[in-house]
Protein backbone atom coordinates (compact mmCIF):
# COMPACT_ATOMS: atom_id res chain seq x y z
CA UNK A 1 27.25 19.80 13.31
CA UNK A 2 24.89 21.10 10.65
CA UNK A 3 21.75 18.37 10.33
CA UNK A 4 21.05 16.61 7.77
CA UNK A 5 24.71 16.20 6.54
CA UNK A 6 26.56 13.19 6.32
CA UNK A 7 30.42 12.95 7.18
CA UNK A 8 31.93 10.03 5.63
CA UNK A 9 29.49 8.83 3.67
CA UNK A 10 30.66 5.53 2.03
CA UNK A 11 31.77 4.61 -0.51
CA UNK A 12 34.20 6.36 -1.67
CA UNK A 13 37.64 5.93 -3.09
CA UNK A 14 41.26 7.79 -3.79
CA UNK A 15 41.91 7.85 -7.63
CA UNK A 16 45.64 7.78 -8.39
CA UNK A 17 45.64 11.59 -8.19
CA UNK A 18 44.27 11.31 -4.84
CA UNK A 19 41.30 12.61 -5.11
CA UNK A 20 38.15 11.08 -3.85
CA UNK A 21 35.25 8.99 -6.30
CA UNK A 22 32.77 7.60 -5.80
CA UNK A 23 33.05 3.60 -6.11
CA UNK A 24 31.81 2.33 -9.14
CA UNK A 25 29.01 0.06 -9.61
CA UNK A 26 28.34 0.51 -13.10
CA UNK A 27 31.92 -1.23 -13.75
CA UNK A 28 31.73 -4.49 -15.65
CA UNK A 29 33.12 -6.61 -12.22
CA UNK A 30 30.04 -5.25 -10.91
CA UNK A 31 27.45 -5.95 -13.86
CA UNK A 32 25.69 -8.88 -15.81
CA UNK A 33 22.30 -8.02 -17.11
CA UNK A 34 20.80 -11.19 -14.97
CA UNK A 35 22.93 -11.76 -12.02
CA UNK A 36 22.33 -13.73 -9.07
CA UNK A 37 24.18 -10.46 -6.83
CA UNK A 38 21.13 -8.32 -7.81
CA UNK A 39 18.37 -11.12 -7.39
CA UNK A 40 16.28 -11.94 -4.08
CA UNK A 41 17.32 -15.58 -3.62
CA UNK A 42 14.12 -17.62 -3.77
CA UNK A 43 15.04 -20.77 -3.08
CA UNK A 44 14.16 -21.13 0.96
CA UNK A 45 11.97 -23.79 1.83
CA UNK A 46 8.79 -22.04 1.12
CA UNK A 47 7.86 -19.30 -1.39
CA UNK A 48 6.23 -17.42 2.01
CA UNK A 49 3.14 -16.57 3.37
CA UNK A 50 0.08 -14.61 1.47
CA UNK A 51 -2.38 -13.21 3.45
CA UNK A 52 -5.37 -11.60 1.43
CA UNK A 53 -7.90 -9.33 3.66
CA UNK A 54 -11.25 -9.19 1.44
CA UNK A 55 -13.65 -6.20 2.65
CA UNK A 56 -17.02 -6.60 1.23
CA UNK A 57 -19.68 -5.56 3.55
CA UNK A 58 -18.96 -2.61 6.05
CA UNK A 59 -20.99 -1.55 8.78
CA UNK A 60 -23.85 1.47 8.23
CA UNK A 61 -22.05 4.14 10.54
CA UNK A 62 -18.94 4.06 7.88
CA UNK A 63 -21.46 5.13 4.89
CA UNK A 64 -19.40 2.65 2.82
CA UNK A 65 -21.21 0.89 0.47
CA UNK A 66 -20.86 -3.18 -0.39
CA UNK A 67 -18.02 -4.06 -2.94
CA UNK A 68 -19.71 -6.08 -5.40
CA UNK A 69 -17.20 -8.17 -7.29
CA UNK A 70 -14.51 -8.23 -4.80
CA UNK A 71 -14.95 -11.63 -3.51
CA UNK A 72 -14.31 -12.34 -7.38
CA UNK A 73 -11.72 -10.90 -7.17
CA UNK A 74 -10.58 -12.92 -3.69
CA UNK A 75 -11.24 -15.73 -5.64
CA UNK A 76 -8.54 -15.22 -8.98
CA UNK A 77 -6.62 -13.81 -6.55
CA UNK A 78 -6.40 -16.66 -4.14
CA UNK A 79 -5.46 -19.15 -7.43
CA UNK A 80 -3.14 -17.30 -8.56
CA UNK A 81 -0.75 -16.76 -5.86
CA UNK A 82 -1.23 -20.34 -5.05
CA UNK A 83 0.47 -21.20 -8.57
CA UNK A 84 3.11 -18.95 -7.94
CA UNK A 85 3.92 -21.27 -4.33
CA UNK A 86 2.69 -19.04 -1.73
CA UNK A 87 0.88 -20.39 1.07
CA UNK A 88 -2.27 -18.22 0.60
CA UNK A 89 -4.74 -17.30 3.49
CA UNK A 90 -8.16 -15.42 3.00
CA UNK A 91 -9.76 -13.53 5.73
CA UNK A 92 -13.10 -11.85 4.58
CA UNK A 93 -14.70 -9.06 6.62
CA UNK A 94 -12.18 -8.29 9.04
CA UNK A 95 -12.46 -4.95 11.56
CA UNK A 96 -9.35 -2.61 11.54
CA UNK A 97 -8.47 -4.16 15.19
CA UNK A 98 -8.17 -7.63 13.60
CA UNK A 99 -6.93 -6.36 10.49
CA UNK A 100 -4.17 -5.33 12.86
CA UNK A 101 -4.01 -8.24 14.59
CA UNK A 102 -3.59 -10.51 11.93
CA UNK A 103 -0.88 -8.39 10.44
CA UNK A 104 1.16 -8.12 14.25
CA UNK A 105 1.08 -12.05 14.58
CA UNK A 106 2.54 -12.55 10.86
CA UNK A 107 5.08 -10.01 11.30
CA UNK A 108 5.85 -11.98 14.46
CA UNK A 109 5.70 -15.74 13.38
CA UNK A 110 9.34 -16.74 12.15
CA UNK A 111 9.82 -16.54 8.45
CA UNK A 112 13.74 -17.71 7.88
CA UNK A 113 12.85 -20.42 5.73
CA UNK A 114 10.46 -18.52 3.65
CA UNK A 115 11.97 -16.42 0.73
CA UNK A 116 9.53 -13.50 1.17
CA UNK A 117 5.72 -12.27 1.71
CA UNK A 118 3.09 -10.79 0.58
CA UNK A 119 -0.36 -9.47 1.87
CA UNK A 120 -3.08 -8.16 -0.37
CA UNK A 121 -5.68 -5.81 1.04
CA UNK A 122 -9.15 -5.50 -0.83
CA UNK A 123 -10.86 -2.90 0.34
CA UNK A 124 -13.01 0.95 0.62
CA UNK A 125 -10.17 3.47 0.76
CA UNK A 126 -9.01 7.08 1.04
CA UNK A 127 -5.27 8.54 0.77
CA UNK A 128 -3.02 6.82 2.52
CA UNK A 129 -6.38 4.64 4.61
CA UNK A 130 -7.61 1.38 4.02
CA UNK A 131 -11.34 0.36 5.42
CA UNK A 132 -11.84 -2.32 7.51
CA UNK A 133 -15.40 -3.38 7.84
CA UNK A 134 -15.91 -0.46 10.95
CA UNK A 135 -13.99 2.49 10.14
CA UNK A 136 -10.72 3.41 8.32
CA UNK A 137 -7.26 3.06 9.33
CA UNK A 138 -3.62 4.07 8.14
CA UNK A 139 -2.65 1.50 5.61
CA UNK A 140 1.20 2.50 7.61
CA UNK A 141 -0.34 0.62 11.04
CA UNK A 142 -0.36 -2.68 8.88
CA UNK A 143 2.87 -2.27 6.99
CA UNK A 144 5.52 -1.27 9.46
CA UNK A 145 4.84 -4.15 11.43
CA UNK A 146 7.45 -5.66 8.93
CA UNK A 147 10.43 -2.95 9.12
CA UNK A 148 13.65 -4.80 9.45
CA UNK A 149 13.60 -3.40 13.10
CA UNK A 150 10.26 -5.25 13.63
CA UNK A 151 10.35 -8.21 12.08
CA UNK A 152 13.85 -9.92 11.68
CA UNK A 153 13.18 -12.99 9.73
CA UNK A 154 12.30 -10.80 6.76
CA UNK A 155 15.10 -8.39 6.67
CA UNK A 156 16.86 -8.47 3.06
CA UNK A 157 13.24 -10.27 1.73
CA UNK A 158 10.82 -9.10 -0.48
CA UNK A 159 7.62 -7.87 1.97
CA UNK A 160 4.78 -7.07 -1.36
CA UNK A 161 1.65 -5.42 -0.37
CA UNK A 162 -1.09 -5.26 -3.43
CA UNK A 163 -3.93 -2.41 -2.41
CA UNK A 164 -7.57 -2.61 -4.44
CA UNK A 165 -8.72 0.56 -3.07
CA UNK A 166 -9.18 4.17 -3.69
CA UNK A 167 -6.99 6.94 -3.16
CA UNK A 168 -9.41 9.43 -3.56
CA UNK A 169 -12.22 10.61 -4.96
CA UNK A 170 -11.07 12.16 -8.57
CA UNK A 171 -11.60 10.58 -11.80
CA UNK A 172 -9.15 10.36 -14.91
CA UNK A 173 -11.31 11.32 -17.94
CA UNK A 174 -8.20 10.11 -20.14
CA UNK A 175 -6.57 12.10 -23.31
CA UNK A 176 -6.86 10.63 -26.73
CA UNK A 177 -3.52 9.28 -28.44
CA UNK A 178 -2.72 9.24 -31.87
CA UNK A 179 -1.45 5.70 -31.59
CA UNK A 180 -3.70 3.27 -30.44
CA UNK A 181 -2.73 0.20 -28.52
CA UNK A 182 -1.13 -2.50 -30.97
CA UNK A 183 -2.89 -5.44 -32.04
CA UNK A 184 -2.22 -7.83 -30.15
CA UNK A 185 24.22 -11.01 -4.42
CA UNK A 186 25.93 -10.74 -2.37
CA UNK A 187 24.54 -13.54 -0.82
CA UNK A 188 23.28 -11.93 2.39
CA UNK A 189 19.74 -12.93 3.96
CA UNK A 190 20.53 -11.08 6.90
CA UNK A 191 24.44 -10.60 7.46
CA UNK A 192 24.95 -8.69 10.20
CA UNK A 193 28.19 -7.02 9.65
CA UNK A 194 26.26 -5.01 7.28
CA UNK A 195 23.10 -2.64 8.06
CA UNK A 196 20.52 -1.36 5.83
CA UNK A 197 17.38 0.55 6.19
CA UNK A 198 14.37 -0.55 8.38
CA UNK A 199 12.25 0.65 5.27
CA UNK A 200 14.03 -1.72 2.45
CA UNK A 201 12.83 -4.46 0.21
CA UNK A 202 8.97 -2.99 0.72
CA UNK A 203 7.20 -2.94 -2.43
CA UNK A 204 3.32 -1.68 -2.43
CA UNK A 205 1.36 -2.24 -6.03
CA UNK A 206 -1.63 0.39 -5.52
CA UNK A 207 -4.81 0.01 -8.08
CA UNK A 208 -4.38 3.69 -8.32
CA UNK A 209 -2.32 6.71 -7.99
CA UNK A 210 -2.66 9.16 -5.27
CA UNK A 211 -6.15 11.32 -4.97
CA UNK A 212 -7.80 8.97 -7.55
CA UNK A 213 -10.82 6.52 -7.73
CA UNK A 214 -10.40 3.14 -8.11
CA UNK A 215 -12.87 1.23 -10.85
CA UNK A 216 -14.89 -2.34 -9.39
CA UNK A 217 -17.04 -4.28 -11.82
CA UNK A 218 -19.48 -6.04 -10.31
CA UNK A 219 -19.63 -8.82 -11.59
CA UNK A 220 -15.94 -8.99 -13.33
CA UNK A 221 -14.04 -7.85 -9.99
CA UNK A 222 -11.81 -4.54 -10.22
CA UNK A 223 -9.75 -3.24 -13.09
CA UNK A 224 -6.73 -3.80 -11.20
CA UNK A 225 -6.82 -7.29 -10.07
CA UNK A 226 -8.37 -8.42 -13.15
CA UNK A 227 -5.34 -7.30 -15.18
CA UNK A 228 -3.03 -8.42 -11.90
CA UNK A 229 -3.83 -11.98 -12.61
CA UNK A 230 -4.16 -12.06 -15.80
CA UNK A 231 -0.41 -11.06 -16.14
CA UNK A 232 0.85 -13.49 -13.17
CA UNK A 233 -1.02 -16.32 -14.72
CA UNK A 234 0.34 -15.68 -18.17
CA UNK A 235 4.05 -14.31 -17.23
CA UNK A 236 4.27 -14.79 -13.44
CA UNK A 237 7.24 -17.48 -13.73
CA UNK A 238 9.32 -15.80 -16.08
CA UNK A 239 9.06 -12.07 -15.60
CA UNK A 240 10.53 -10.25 -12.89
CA UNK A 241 8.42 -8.34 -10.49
CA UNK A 242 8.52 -4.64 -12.13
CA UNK A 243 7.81 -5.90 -15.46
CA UNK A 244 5.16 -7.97 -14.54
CA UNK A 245 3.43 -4.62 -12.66
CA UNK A 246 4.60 -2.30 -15.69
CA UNK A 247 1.93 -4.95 -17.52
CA UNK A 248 -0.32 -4.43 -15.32
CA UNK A 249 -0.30 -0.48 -15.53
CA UNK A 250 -0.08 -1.26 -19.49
CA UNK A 251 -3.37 -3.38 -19.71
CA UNK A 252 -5.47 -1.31 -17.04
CA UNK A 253 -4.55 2.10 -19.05
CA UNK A 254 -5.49 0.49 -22.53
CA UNK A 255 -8.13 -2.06 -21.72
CA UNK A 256 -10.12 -0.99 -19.38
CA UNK A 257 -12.87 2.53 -19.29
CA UNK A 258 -15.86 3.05 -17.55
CA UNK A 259 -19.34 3.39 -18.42
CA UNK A 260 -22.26 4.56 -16.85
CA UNK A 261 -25.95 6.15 -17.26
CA UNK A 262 -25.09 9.26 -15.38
CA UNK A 263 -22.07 10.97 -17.33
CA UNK A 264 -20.34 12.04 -14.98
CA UNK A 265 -18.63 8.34 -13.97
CA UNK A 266 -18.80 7.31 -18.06
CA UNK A 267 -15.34 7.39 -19.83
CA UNK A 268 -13.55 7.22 -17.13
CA UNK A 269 -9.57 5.64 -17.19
CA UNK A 270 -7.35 4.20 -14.50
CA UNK A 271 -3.44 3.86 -14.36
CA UNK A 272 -2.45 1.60 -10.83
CA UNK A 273 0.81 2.99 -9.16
CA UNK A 274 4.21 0.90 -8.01
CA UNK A 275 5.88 2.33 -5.21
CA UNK A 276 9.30 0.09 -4.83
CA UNK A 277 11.92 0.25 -1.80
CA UNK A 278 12.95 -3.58 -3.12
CA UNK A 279 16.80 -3.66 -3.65
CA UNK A 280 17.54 -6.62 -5.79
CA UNK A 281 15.33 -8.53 -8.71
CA UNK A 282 12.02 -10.48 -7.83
CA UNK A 283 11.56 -13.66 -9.94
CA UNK A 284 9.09 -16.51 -8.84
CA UNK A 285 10.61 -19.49 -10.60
């Protein structure tokens, strides 16, 4: 059999002429514009667990420099997912081995009567690495700890990972517009007759997109989580996930440019970057 190709794939349907469709989910038995089919159901016992991993100082050999403004950053941060229900744990300063660690024993505590979690990491990076305080590691080490084939109390739940760190080391010297900004389910936590992908229901909200540099003020905290909390705070109960992060991008690429002495890191923009494997609606209310 040729790779890569499917027999059978399902769904699929005979038509009255016999010939084969595919089913349609677009048809109105299907659709409501807010339906409880295509929303994560958030009513377990607890929200979930929040585990925040703030990097600040980083040992000489790495060359990394301290992150001024990220425990700020910790701090809003910390609040805010509070108010949303979460039970919230900090961890400052952590090496990649306990980075690690900490990651293995939440992907193996049991979560069935939490509706989903979430783990921010604040930190030095490079594509596709995160920094903890001795070296980098593959931000992948920490996240597949909570496939469906790893961890089983999260499979069909929202696992969110929020990343304050570079990409890269290019800068976006922005384009001038003409306008300016304006003034101002199936019910099925884990049915087993049914299988779906060890790589679902992952959503990771980077500061940045791919290659790039990510902008820290000192004393304000970074672009990113600034604008991050100011949108939960504001819309964080009524908004669902996407649009609260399409916000974000909104308010980092209008509000926010960098200045500097040395010209060459003045003027600078920033647009973060959703990458979503979730398969229903995320709404914290």
């Amino acid at each position: 059999m040729q790779s890569g190709v499917a027999l059978n794939d399902e769904p699929s349907r005979k038509n009255k002429d016999g010939q084969t469709r595919e089913q349609d989910y677009s048809s109105e038995s299907h659709y409501r514009i807010v339906s409880p089919t295509f929303q994560y159901k958030m009513s377990h016992r607890r929200v979930g667990k929040c585990i925040i991993i703030n990097n600040k100082n980083f040992d000489e050999k790495t060359g990394m420099n301290v992150r001024n403004g990220t425990d700020r950053d910790a701090g809003e941060l910390y609040k805010c997912f509070k108010n949303l229900g979460f039970d919230v744990i900090l961890y400052n300063d952590q090496t990649c081995e306990k980075m690690e660690r900490l990651l293995r024993e939440a992907s193996e505590e049991d979560h069935s009567d939490s509706s989903c979690f979430a783990c921010i990491l604040l930190s030095h990076g490079e594509e596709g690495m995160i920094y903890g305080t001795d070296g980098a590691m593959p931000i992948k080490t920490m996240t597949s700890l909570f496939r469906g084939d790893k961890c089983k109390s999260l499979v069909g739940k929202p696992k969110l990972f929020f990343i304050q760190a570079c990409r890269g080391s290019e800068f976006d010297d922005g384009i001038q517009t003409d306008s300016g900004p304006p003034n101002d389910a199936l019910e099925t936590d884990a049915n087993p007759r049914h299988k779906i992908p060890v790589e679902a229901d992952f959503l990771f909200a980077y500061s940045t997109v791919p290659g790039y540099y990510s902008w820290r003020n000192p004393g304000r905290g970074s672009w990113f989580v600034q604008a991050l909390c100011n949108v939960l705070n504001e819309f964080g109960k009524q908004l669902e996930i996407m649009q609260i992060l399409t916000r974000v991008n909104y308010m980092v690429a209008t509000s926010f440019e960098s200045w500097s002495e040395d010209h060459r890191f003045s003027e600078k923009k920033q647009i973060p970057c959703v990458v979503s494997m979730l398969t229903k609606e995320l709404y914290f209310n």
